[in-house]
Protein backbone atom coordinates (compact mmCIF):
# COMPACT_ATOMS: atom_id res chain seq x y z
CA UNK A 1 36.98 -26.94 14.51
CA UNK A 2 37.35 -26.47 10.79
CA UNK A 3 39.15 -22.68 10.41
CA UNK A 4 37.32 -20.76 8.03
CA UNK A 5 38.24 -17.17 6.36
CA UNK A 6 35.21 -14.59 7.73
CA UNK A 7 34.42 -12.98 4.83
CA UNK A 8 31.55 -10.80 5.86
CA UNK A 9 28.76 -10.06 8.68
CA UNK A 10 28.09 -14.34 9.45
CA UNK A 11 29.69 -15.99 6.41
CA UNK A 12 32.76 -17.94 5.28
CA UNK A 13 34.10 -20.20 2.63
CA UNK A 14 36.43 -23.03 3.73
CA UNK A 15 40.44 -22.06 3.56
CA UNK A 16 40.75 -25.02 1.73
CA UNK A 17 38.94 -23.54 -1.11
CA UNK A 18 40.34 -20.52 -1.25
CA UNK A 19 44.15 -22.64 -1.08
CA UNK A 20 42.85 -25.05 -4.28
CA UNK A 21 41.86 -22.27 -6.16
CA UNK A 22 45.12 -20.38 -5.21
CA UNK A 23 47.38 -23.12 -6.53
CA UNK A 24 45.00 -23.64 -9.33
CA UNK A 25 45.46 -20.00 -10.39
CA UNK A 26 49.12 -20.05 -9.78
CA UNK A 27 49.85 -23.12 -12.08
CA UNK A 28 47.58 -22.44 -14.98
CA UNK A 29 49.21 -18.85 -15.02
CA UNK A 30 52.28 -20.26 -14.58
CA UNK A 31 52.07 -22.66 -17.96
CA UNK A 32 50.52 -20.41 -20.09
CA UNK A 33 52.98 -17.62 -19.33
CA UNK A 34 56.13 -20.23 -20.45
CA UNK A 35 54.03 -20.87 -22.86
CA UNK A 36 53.52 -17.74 -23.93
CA UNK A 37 57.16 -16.91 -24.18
CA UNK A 38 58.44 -19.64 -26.51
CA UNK A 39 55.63 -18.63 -28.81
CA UNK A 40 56.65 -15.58 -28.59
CA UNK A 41 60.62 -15.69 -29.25
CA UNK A 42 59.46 -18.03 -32.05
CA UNK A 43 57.21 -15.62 -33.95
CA UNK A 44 59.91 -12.88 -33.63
CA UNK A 45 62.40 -15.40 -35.67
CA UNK A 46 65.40 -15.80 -33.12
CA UNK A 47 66.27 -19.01 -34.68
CA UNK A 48 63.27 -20.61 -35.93
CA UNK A 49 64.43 -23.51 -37.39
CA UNK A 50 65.85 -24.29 -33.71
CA UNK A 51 63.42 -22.93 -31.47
CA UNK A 52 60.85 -25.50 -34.00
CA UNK A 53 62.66 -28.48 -32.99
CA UNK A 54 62.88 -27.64 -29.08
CA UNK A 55 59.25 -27.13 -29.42
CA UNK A 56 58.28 -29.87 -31.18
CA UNK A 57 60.76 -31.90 -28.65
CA UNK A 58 59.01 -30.71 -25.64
CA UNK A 59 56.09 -31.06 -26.87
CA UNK A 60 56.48 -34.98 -27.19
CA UNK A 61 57.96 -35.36 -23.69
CA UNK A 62 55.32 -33.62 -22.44
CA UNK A 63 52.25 -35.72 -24.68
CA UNK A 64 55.01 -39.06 -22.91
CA UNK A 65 54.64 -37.95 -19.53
CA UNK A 66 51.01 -37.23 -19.46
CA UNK A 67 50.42 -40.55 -21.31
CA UNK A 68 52.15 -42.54 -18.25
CA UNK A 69 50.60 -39.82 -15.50
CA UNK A 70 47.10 -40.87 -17.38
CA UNK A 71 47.74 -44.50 -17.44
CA UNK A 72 48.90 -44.15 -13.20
CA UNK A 73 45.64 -42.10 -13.27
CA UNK A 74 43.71 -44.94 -14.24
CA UNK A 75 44.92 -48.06 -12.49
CA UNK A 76 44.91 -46.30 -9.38
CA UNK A 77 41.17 -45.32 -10.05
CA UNK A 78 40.62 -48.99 -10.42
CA UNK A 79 42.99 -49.92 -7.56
CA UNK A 80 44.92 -52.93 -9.59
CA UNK A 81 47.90 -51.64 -9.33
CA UNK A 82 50.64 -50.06 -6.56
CA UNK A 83 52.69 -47.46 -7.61
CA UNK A 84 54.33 -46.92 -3.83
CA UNK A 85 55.02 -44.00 -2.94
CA UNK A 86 53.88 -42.48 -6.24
CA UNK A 87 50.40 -43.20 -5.09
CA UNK A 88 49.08 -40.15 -3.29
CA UNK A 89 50.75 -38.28 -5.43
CA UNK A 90 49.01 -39.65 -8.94
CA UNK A 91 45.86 -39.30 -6.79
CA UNK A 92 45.94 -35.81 -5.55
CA UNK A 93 46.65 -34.43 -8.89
CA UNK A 94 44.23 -36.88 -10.93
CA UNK A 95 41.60 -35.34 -8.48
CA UNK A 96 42.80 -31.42 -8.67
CA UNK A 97 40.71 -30.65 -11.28
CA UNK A 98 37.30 -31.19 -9.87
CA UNK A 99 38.75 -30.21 -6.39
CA UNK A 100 39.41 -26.96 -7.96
CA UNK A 101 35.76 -26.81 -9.84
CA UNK A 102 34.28 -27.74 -6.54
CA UNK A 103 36.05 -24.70 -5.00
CA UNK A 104 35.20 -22.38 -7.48
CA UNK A 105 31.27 -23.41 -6.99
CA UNK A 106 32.00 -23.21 -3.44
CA UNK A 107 33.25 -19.71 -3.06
CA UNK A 108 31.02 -18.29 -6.24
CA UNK A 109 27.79 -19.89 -5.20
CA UNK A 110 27.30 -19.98 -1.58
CA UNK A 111 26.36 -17.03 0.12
CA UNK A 112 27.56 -15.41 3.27
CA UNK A 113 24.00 -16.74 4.99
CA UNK A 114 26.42 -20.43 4.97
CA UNK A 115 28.74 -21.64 7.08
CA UNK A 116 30.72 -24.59 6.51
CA UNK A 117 30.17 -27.68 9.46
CA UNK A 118 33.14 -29.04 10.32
CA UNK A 119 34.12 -32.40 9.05
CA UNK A 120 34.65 -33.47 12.85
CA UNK A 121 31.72 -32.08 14.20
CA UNK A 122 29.14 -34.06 16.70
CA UNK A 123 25.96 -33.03 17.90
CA UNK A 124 24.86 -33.49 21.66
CA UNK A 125 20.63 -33.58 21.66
CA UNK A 126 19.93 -34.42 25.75
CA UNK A 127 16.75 -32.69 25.61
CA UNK A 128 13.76 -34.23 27.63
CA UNK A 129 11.29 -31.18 26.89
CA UNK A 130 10.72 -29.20 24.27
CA UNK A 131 12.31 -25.56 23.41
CA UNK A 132 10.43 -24.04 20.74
CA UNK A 133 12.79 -21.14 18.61
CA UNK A 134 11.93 -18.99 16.06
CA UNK A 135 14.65 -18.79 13.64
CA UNK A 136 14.94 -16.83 9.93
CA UNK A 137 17.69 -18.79 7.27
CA UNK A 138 18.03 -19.03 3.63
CA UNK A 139 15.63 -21.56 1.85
CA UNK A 140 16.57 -24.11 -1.38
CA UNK A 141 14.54 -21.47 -3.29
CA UNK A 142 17.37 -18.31 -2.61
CA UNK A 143 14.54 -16.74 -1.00
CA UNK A 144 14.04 -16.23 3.10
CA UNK A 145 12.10 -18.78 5.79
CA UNK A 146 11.33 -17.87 8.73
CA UNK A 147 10.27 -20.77 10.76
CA UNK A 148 9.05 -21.88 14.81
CA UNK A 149 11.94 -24.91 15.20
CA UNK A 150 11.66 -27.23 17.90
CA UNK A 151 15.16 -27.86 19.07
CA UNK A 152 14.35 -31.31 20.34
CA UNK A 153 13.46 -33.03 17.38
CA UNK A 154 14.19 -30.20 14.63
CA UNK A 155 10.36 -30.43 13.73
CA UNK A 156 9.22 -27.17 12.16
CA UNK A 157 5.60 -26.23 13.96
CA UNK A 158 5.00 -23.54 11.67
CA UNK A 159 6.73 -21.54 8.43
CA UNK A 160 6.60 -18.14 6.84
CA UNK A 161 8.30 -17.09 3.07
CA UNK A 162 9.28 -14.14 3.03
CA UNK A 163 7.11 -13.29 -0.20
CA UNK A 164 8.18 -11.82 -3.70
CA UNK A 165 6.90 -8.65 -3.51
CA UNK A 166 9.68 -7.65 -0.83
CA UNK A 167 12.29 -6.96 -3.66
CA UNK A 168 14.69 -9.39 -4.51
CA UNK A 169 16.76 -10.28 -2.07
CA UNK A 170 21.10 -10.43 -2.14
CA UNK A 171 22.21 -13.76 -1.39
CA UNK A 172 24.41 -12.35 1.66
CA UNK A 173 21.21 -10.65 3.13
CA UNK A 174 19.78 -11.68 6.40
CA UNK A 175 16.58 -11.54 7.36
CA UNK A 176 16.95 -10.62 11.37
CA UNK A 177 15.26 -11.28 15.03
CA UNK A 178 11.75 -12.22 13.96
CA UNK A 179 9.60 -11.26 16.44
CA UNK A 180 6.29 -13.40 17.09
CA UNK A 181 2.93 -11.85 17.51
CA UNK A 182 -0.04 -13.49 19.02
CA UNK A 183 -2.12 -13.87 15.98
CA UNK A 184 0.97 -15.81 14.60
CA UNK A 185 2.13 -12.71 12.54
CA UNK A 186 5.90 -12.36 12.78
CA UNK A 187 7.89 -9.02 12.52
CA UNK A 188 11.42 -8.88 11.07
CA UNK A 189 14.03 -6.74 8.92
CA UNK A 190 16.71 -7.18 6.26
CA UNK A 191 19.95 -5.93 8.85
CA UNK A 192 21.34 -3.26 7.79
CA UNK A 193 19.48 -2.12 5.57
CA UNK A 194 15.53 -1.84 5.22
CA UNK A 195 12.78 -2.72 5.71
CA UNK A 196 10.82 -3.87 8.66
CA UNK A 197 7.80 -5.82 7.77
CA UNK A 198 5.31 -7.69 8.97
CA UNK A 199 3.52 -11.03 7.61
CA UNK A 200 0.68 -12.88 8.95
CA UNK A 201 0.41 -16.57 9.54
CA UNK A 202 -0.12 -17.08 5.95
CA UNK A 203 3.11 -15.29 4.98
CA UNK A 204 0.79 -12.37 3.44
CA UNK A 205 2.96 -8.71 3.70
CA UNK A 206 0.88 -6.68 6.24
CA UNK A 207 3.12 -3.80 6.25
CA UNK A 208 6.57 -2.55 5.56
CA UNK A 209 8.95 0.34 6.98
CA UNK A 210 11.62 1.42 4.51
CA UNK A 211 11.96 5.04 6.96
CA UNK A 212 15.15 3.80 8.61
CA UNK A 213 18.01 1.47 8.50
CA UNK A 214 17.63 -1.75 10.94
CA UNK A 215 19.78 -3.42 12.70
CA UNK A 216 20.70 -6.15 14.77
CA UNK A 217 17.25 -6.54 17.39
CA UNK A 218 13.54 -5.28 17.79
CA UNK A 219 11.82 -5.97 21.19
CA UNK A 220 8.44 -5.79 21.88
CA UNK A 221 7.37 -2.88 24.80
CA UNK A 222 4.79 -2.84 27.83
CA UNK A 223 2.19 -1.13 25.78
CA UNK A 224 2.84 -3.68 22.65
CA UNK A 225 4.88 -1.53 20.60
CA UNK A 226 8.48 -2.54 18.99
CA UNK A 227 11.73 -0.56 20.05
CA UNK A 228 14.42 -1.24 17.46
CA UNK A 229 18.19 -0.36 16.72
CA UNK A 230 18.02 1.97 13.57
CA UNK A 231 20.08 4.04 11.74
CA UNK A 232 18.53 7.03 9.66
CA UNK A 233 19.05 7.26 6.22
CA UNK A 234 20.79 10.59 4.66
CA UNK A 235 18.06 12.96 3.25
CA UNK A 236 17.68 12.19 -0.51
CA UNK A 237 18.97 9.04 -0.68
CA UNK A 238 18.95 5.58 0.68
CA UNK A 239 22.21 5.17 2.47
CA UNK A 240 23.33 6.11 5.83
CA UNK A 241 26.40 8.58 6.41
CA UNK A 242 28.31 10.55 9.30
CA UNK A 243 25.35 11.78 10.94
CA UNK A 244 27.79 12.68 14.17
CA UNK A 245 30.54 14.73 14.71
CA UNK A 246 33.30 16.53 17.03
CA UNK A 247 36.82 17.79 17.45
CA UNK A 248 40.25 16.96 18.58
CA UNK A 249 42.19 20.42 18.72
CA UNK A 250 41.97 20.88 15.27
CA UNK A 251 41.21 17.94 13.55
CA UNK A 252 37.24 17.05 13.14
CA UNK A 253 36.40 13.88 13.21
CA UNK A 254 33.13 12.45 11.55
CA UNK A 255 31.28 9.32 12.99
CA UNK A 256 28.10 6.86 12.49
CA UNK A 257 25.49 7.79 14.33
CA UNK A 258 22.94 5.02 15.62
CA UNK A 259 19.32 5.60 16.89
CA UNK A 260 16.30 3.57 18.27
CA UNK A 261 12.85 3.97 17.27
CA UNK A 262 9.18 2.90 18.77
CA UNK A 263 7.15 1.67 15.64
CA UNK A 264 3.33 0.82 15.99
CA UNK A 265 3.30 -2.86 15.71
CA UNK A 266 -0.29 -2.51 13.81
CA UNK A 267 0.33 0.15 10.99
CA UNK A 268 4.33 0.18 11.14
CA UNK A 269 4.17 3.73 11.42
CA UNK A 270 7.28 5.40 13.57
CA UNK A 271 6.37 6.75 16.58
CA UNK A 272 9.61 7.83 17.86
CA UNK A 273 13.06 8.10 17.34
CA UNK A 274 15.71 8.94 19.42
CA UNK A 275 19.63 9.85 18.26
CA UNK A 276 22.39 8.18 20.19
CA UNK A 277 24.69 11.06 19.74
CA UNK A 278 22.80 13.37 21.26
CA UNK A 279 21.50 11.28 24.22
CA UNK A 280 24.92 11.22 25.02
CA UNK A 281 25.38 14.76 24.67
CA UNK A 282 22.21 15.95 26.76
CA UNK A 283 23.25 14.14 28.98
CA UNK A 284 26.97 15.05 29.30
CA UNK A 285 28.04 11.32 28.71
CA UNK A 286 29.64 12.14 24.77
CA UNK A 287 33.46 11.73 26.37
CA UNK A 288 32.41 8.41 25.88
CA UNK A 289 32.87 8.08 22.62
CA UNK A 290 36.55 8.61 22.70
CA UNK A 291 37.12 5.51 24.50
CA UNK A 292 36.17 3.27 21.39
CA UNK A 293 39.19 1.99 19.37
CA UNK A 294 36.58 2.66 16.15
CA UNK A 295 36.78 6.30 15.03
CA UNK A 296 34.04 5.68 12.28
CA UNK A 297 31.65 3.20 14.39
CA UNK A 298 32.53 4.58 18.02
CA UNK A 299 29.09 3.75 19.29
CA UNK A 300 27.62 0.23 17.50
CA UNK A 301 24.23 -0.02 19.08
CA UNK A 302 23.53 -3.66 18.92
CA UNK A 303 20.59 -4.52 21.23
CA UNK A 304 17.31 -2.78 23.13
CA UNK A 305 15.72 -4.23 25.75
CA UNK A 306 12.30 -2.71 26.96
CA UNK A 307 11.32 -2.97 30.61
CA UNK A 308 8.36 -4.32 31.41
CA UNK A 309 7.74 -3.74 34.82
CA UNK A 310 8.63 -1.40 37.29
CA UNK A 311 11.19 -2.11 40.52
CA UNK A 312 13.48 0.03 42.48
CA UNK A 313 16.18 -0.05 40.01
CA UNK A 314 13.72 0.88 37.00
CA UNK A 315 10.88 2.02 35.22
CA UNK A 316 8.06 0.77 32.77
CA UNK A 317 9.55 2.30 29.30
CA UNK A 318 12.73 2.18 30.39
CA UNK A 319 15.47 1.15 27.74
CA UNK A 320 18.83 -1.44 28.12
CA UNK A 321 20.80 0.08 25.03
CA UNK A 322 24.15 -2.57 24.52
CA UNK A 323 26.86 -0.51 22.68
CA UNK A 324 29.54 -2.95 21.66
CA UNK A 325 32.03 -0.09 20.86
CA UNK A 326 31.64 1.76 23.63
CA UNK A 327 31.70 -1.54 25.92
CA UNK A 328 28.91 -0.72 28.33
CA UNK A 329 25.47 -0.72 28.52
CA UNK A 330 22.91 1.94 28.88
CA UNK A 331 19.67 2.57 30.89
CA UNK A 332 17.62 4.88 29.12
CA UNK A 333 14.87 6.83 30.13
CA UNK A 334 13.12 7.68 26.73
CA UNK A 335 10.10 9.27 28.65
CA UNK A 336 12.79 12.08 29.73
CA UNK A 337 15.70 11.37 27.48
CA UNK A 338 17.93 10.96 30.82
CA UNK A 339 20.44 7.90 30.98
CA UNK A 340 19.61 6.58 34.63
CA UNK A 341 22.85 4.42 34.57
CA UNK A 342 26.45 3.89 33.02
CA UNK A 343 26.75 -0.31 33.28
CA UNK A 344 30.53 -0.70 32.03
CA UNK A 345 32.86 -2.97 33.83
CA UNK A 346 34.62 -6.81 32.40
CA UNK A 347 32.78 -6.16 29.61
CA UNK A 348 34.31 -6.15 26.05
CA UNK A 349 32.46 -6.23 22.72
CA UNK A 350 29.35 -7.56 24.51
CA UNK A 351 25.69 -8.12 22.91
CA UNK A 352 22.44 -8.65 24.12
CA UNK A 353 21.11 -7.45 27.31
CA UNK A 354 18.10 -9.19 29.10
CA UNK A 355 16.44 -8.51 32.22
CA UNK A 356 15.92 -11.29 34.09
CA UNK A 357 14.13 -9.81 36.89
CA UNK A 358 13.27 -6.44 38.57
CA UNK A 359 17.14 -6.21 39.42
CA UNK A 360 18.70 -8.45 37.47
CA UNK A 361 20.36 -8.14 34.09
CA UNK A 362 22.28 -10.68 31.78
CA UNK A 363 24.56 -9.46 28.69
CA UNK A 364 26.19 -11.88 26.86
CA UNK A 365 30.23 -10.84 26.71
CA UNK A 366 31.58 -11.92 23.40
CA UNK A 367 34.71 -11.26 25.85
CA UNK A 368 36.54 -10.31 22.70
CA UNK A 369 39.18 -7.06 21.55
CA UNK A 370 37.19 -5.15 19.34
CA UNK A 371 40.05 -5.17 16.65
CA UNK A 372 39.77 -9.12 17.25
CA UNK A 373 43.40 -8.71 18.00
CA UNK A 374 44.84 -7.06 14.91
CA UNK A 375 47.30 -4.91 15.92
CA UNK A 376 47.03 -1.01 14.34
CA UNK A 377 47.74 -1.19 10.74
CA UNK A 378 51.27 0.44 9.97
CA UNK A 379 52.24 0.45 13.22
CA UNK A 380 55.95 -0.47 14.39
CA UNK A 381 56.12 -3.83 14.88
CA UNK A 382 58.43 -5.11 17.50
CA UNK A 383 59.73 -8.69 18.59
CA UNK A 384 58.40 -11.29 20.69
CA UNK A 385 59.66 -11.14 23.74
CA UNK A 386 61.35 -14.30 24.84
CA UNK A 387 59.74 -13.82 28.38
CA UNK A 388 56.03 -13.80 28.25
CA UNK A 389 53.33 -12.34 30.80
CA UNK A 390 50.65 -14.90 30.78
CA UNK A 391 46.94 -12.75 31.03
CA UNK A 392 43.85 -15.62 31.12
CA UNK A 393 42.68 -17.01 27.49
CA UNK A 394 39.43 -15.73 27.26
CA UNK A 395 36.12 -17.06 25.64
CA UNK A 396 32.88 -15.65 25.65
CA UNK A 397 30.50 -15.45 28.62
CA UNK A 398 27.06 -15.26 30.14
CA UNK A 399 27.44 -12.58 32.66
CA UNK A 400 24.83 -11.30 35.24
CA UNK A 401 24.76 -7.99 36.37
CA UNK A 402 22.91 -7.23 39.72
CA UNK A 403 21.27 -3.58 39.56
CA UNK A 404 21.50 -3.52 43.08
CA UNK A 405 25.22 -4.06 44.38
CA UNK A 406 26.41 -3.14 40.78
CA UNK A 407 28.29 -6.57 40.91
CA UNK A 408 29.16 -8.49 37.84
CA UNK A 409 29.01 -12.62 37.81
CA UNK A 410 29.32 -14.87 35.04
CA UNK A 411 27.43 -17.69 34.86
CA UNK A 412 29.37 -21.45 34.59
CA UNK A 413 32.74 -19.87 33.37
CA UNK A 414 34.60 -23.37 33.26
CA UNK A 415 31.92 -24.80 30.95
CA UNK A 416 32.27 -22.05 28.49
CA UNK A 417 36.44 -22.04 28.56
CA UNK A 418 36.25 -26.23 28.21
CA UNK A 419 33.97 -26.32 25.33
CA UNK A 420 35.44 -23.37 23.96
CA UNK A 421 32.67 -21.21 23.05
CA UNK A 422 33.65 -17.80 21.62
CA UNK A 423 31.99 -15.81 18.75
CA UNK A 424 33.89 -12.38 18.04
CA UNK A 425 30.55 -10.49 16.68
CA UNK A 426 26.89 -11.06 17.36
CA UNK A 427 25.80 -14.01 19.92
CA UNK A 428 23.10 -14.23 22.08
CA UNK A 429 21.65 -15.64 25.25
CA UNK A 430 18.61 -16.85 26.79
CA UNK A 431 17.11 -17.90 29.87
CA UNK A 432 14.82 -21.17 30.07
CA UNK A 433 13.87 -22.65 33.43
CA UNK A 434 16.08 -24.64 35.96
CA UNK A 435 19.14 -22.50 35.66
CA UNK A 436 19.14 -23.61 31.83
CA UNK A 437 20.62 -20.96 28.94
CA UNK A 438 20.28 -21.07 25.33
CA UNK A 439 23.11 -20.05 23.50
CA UNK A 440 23.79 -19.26 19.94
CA UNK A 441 27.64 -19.05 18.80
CA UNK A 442 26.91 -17.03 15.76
CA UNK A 443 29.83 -16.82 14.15
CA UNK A 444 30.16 -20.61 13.90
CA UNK A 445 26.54 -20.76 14.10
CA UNK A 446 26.51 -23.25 16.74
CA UNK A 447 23.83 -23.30 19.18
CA UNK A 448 23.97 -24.39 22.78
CA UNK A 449 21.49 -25.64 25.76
CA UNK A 450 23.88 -25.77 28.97
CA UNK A 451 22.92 -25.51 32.58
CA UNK A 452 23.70 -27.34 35.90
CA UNK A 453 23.56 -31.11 34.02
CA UNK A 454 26.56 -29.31 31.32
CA UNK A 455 25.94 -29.09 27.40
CA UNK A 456 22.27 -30.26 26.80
CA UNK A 457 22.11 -29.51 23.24
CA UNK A 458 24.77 -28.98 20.80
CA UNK A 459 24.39 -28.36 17.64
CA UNK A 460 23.59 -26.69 13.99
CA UNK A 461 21.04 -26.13 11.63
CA UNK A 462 21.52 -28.06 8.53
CA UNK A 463 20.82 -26.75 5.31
CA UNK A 464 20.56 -28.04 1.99
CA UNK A 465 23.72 -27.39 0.88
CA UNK A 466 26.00 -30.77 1.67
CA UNK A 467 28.91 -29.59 4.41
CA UNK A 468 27.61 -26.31 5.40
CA UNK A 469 24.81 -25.19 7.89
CA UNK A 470 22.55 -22.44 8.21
CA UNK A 471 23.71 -18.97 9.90
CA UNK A 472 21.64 -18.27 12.47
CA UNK A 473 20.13 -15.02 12.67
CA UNK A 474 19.24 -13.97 16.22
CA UNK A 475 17.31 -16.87 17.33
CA UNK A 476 14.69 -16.25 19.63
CA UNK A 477 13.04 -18.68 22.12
CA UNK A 478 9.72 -18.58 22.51
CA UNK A 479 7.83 -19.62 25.76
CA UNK A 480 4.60 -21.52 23.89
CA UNK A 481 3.39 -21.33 20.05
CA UNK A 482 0.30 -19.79 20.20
């Protein structure tokens, strides 16, 4: 693939880009500064008479040399004549200038909600059947779509704008998880920010929830109500702060605090809200903060998932919490504020938790450090070592947990390592009959259909913008449009 720089939560500009306009910078600095000088030393009279003549002299070897660079310029533009080796060279800088226009565009117009498609990328589409998502991007307008996608043919069954009276909207903001109701209303949220809304089929706001801060997923409950990852703003304002805290010895440390909350799906009204922090301390489980490598986001709540029914390994209400920073998972009792189980084991920097049945889970393990890698900043830095302990390379995984052996399995390991699928932050999963998984690689925003067969569907969602696709957003699947 392409590299790209991350700049942000899902975007990129090309490296390229940021190289041209590097250079770019560099030379035209470079130029005026000489210039600069000579103009300089001339006005303060050290030797004008001389310093004249060297100018003037320059000045016609330079006019000489960009008269024969312009005349290359143009027969090669025409191709009737062959300069040899001189020919890439009259081309590459005969073509810098709009390279470096294009790359200024590039970085200064495109937001975050882009991602550039690789020049060598090719799409797999085996798909027999249909697989209806629901999917939120950036529209030709700068405004937000929200849209039911068939995956198949990438027909659009059915499309909500996000409407005007929302605010305007940042070009880097995302509009999150939609969430589909039966009377074709959909539910959603600016991440990381607020607020939740709803819209009806005709893209009319029914409500909106500017309370809290949300984040990352909403899930729909047994009784029809929406759980979803929040943060709560600081009193006064409209910005979140250290809402947690505790000590080392003597040093205090301050840290994010995350929360979930029930919301009435009819009203939007909150219901319920409960702090992360001190679930953890009711229930004597707050040690685990200090085994995240992030003192200021120790926790990172990043998915809820509601259960439905009731087995021996859980109950109606109960709550899957996915903490990325703390590398487990949660089982939450809300109805009690107990946690009913610890789920941590080969998991690193995972996301999403589903239940599959009444004792299965499946989390999908970004399988990733949670510095990505980056060693601590300022810390010694010692050689390579000329002999090398070789630990697996690792990609990201689907990984089943069973509730009843406490066992951990992932699901067709080889496929992931071969086609190398790995997204450091975000990334999803999602089960669709005969053994089949949907898979979005968010940070490249490739999405997957693999199963028994291999790679059904590969591929990305295209957006107006020529050599970049859409970033996906949390795409859900949905069984049937109603």
């Amino acid at each position: 693939m392409q590299p790209f720089a991350y700049i942000g939560p899902g975007g990129g500009v090309t490296v390229g880009a940021l190289l041209v306009i590097l250079i770019g910078g560099l030379v035209l600095f470079a130029l005026g500064f000489i210039v600069w000088l000579r103009i300089k030393r001339f006005l303060r009279g050290q030797g004008k008479a001389k310093w004249g003549l060297k100018l003037l002299t320059q000045a016609v070897a330079l006019l000489a040399v960009l008269s024969v660079f312009g005349w290359m310029a143009k027969h090669r533009a025409k191709k009737d004549r062959d300069f040899g080796a001189f020919n890439k060279l009259v081309e590459l800088l005969s073509g810098f200038p709009d390279q470096f226009k294009q790359s200024v565009e590039d970085v200064q117009t495109l937001p975050q909600t882009f991602v550039p498609t690789p020049a060598d990328f090719s799409s797999v589409n085996r798909l027999e059947e249909d697989i209806l998502t629901l999917t939120a991007y950036s529209n030709a307008q700068e405004g937000r779509t929200i849209a039911v996608r068939n995956l198949r043919d990438g027909e659009e069954l059915h499309r909500w704008t996000v409407p005007s009276e929302m605010g305007p909207l940042k070009p880097h903001w995302r509009i999150h998880h939609p969430l589909l109701l039966e009377d074709r209303s959909v539910v959603s949220f600016i991440t990381n920010r607020s607020p939740l809304f709803r819209l009806d089929s005709a893209s009319n706001l029914l409500w909106r929830q500017d309370s809290l801060s949300f984040h990352h997923a909403i899930n729909r409950a047994a009784d029809g109500s929406l759980w979803a990852c929040t943060m709560r703003w600081e009193r006064g304002g409209r910005h979140i702060a250290y809402r947690g805290r505790y000590r080392m010895g003597d040093r205090t440390v301050h840290f994010l605090d995350n929360s979930v909350a029930r919301i009435d799906p009819a009203t939007g009204h909150i219901l319920e809200v409960h702090s992360m922090a001190e679930v953890l301390r009711d229930n004597g489980l707050d040690h685990l903060i200090l085994r995240s490598g992030d003192a200021q986001d120790p926790l990172h709540l990043n998915d809820v998932e509601p259960a439905l029914t009731s087995s021996n390994h859980m109950e109606v209400g109960d709550l899957f919490l996915s903490f990325r920073n703390l590398q487990c998972v949660l089982q939450f009792r809300p109805s009690t504020g107990e946690i009913i189980r610890v789920i941590d084991g080969p998991l690193a920097a995972q996301h999403d938790v589903d239940i599959v049945n009444d004792s299965t889970l499946v989390i999908f393990n970004n399988n990733v450090q949670e510095n990505n890698g980056k060693h601590t900043p300022g810390g010694y830095k010692y050689p390579i070592s000329k002999e090398q302990v070789e630990l697996a390379q690792y990609h990201s995984q689907i990984t089943v947990f069973d509730l009843a052996s406490g066992s951990f399995t992932p699901l067709y390991p080889e496929l992931m390592a071969k086609e190398g699928i790995m997204t450091s932050s975000e990334g999803l999963q999602e089960a669709l009959p005969d053994g089949r998984w949907f898979l979005e690689e968010q940070n490249s925003g490739e999405l997957w259909v693999v199963g028994p067969e291999g790679v059904l569907y590969h591929d990305v969602h295209a957006s107006h913008h020529d050599g970049h696709h859409h970033l996906p957003n949390w795409t859900r699947v949905l069984p049937a449009f109603p």
